[in-house]
Protein backbone atom coordinates (compact mmCIF):
# COMPACT_ATOMS: atom_id res chain seq x y z
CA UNK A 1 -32.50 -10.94 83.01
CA UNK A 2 -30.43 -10.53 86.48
CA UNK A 3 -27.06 -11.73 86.41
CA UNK A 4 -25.90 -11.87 90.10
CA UNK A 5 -27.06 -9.02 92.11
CA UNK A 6 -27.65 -6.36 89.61
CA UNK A 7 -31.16 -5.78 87.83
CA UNK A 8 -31.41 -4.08 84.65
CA UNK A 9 -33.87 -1.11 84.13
CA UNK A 10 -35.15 -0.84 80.67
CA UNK A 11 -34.91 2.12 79.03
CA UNK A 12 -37.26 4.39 77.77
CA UNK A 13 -35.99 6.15 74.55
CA UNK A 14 -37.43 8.33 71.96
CA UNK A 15 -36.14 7.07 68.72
CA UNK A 16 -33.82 9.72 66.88
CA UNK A 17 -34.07 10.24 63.53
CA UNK A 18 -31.25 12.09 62.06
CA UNK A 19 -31.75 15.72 60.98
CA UNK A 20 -35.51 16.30 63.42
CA UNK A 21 -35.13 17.70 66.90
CA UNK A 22 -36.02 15.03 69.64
CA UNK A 23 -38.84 16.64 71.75
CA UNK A 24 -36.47 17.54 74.71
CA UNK A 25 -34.20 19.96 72.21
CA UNK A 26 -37.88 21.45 71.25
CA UNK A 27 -38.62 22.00 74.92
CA UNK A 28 -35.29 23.54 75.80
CA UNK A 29 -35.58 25.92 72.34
CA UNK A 30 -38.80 27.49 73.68
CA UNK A 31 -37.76 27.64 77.30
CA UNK A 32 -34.78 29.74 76.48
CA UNK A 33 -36.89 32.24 73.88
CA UNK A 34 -39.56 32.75 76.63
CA UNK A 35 -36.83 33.44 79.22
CA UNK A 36 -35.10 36.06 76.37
CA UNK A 37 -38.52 37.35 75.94
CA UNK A 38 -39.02 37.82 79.43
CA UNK A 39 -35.74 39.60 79.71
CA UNK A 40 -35.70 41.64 77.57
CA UNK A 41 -39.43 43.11 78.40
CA UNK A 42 -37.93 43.72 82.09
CA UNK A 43 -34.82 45.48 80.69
CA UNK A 44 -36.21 48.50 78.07
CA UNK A 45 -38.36 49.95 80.62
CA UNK A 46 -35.52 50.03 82.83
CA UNK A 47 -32.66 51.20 80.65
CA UNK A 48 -35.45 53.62 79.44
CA UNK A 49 -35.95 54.96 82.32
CA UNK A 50 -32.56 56.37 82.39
CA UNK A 51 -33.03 58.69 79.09
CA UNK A 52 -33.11 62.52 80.53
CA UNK A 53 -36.80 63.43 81.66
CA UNK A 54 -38.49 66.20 79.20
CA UNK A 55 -38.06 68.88 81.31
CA UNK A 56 -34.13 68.12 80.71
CA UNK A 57 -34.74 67.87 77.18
CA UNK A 58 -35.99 71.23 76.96
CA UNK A 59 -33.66 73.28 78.33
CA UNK A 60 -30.97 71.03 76.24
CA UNK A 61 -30.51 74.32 73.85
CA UNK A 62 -30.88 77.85 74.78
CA UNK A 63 -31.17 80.69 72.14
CA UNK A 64 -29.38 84.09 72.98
CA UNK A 65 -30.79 87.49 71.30
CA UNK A 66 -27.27 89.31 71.37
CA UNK A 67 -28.96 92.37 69.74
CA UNK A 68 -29.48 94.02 73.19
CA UNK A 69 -26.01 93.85 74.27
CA UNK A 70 -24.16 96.66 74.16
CA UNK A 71 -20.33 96.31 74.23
CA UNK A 72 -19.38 96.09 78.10
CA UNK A 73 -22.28 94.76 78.99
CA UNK A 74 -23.65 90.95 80.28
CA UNK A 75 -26.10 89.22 80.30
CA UNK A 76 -27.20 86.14 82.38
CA UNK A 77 -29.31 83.45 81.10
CA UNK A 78 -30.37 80.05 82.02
CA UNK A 79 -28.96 76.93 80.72
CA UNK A 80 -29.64 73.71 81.89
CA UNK A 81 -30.50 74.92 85.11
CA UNK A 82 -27.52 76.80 85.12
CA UNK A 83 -26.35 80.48 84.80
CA UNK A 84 -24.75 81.28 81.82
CA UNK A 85 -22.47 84.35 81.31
CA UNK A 86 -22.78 86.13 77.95
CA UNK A 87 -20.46 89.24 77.61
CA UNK A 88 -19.67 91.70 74.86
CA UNK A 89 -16.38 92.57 74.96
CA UNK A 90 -15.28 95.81 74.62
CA UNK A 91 -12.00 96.60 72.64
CA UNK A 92 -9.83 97.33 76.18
CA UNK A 93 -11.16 94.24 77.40
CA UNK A 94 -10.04 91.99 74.27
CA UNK A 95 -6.63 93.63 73.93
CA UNK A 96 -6.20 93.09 78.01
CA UNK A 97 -7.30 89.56 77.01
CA UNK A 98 -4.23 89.42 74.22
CA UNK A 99 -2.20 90.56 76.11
CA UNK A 100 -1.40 87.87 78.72
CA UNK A 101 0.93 84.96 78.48
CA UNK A 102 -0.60 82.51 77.83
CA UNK A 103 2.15 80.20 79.17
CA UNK A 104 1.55 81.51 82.45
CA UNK A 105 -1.99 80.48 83.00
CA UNK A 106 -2.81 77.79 85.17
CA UNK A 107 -5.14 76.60 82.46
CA UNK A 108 -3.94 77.89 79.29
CA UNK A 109 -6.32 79.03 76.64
CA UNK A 110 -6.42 82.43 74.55
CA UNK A 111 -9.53 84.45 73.62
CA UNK A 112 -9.50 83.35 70.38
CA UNK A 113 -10.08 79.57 71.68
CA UNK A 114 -12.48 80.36 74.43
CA UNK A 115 -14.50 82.96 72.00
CA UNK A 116 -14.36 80.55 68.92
CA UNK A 117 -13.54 83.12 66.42
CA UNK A 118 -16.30 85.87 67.28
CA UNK A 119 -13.42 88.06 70.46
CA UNK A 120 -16.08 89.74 72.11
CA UNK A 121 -18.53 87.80 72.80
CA UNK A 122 -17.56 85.89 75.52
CA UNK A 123 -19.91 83.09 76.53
CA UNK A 124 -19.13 80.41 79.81
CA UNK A 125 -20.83 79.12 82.31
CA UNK A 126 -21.12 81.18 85.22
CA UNK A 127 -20.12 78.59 87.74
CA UNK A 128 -16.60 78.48 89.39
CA UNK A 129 -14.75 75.65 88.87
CA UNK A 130 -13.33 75.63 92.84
CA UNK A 131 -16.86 74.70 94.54
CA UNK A 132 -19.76 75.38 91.86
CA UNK A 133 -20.31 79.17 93.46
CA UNK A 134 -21.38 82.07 91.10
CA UNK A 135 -18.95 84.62 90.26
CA UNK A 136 -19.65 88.19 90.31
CA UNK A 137 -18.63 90.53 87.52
CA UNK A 138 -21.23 89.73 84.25
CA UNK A 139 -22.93 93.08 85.67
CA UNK A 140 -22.38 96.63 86.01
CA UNK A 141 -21.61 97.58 89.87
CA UNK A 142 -20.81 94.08 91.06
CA UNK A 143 -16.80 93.16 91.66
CA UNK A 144 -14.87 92.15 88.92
CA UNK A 145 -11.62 91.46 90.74
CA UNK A 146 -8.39 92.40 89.84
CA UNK A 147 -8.12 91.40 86.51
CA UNK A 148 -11.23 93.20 85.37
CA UNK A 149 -13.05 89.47 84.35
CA UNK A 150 -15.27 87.46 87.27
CA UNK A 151 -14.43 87.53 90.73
CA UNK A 152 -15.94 84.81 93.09
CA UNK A 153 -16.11 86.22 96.92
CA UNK A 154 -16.73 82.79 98.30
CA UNK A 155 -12.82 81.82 98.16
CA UNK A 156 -11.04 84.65 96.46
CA UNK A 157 -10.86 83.28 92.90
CA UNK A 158 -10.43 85.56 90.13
CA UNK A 159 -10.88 85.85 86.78
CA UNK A 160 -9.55 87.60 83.76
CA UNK A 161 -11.84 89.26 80.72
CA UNK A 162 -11.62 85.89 79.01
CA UNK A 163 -12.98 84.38 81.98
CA UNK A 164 -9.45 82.35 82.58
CA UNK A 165 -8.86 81.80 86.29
CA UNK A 166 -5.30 83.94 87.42
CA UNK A 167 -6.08 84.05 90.98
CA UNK A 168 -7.25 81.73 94.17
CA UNK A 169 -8.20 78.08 94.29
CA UNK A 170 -10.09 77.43 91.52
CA UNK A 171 -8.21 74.75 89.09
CA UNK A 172 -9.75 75.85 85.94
CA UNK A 173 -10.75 78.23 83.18
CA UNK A 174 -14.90 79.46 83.53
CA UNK A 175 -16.42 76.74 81.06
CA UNK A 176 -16.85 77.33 77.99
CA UNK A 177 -20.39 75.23 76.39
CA UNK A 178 -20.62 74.00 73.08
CA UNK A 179 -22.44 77.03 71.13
CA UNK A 180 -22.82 78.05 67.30
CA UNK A 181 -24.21 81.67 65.80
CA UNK A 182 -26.88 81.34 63.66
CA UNK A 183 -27.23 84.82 62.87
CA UNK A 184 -25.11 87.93 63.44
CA UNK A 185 -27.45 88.56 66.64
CA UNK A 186 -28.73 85.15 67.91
CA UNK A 187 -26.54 82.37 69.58
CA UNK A 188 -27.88 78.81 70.16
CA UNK A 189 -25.83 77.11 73.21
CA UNK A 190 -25.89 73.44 73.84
């Protein structure tokens, strides 16, 4: 049994038959589905978690009843927490619109892009795109700058009547939101 200082341990092995897991491949089978089990029940409730509340959901869409606004007016509704500038453009206010070069704009865009088809009504978000402040201008009596659009008295930035910056710091155009007309008077936005 020993041959010089060495003893030999005998083995215990399970016999393998070809083609049948041993018991230790069953073990290791069921250890790693419990653990993918296990992993997965922690990780819905967290990635689900991250879905917007329904509160957000909610205010995801907002219908507009554009049968109230005259032309030069504006109105100011709520969208996702946010003001939104709707504006019925008079026909002075969409041929000063045309008129500009377009070339010239810091962010170039003509009414016909930012109004989708439909030149006076104007609709954007009524938050400047310098610091997130609230222009004046959407209505009557407030200051519309130079430029007859949206003036912002927080740093001077001013708008055109398509809402496209000219003037002061801000870097971009007022945004315009994804929106669609589903009648001649009502506008769904978002």
């Amino acid at each position: 049994m020993a041959s010089g200082n060495t003893l030999e341990v005998p083995r215990h092995e399970e016999p393998h038959h070809d083609g049948e897991p041993r018991r230790r491949d069953f073990l290791s089978i069921a250890a790693v589905s419990v653990a993918g089990v296990g992993a997965i029940a922690i990780i819905v409730p967290l990635i689900n978690q991250m879905n917007p509340s329904a509160d957000v959901l909610a205010l995801a869409t907002t219908e507009v009843d554009l049968s109230k606004v005259e032309a030069g007016q504006g109105i100011v509704v709520s969208f996702r927490k946010q003001p939104l500038f709707v504006r019925n453009l008079t026909p002075a206010e969409i041929a000063e619109a045309d008129k500009v070069d377009v070339k010239s704009l810091r962010d170039p865009e003509t009414l016909e892009q930012r109004t989708r088809g439909k030149k006076n009504w104007l609709i954007t978000l009524g938050v400047c795109t310098h610091l997130g402040c609230i222009p004046q201008g959407i209505t009557s009596g407030e200051d519309r700058g130079q430029f007859g659009g949206y003036f912002c008295p927080c740093h001077g930035s001013q708008y055109d009547t398509a809402a496209r910056i000219r003037k002061g710091p801000a870097p971009k155009n007022l945004f315009v939101p994804d929106y669609k007309f589903t009648s001649p008077s009502t506008v769904v936005v978002g």
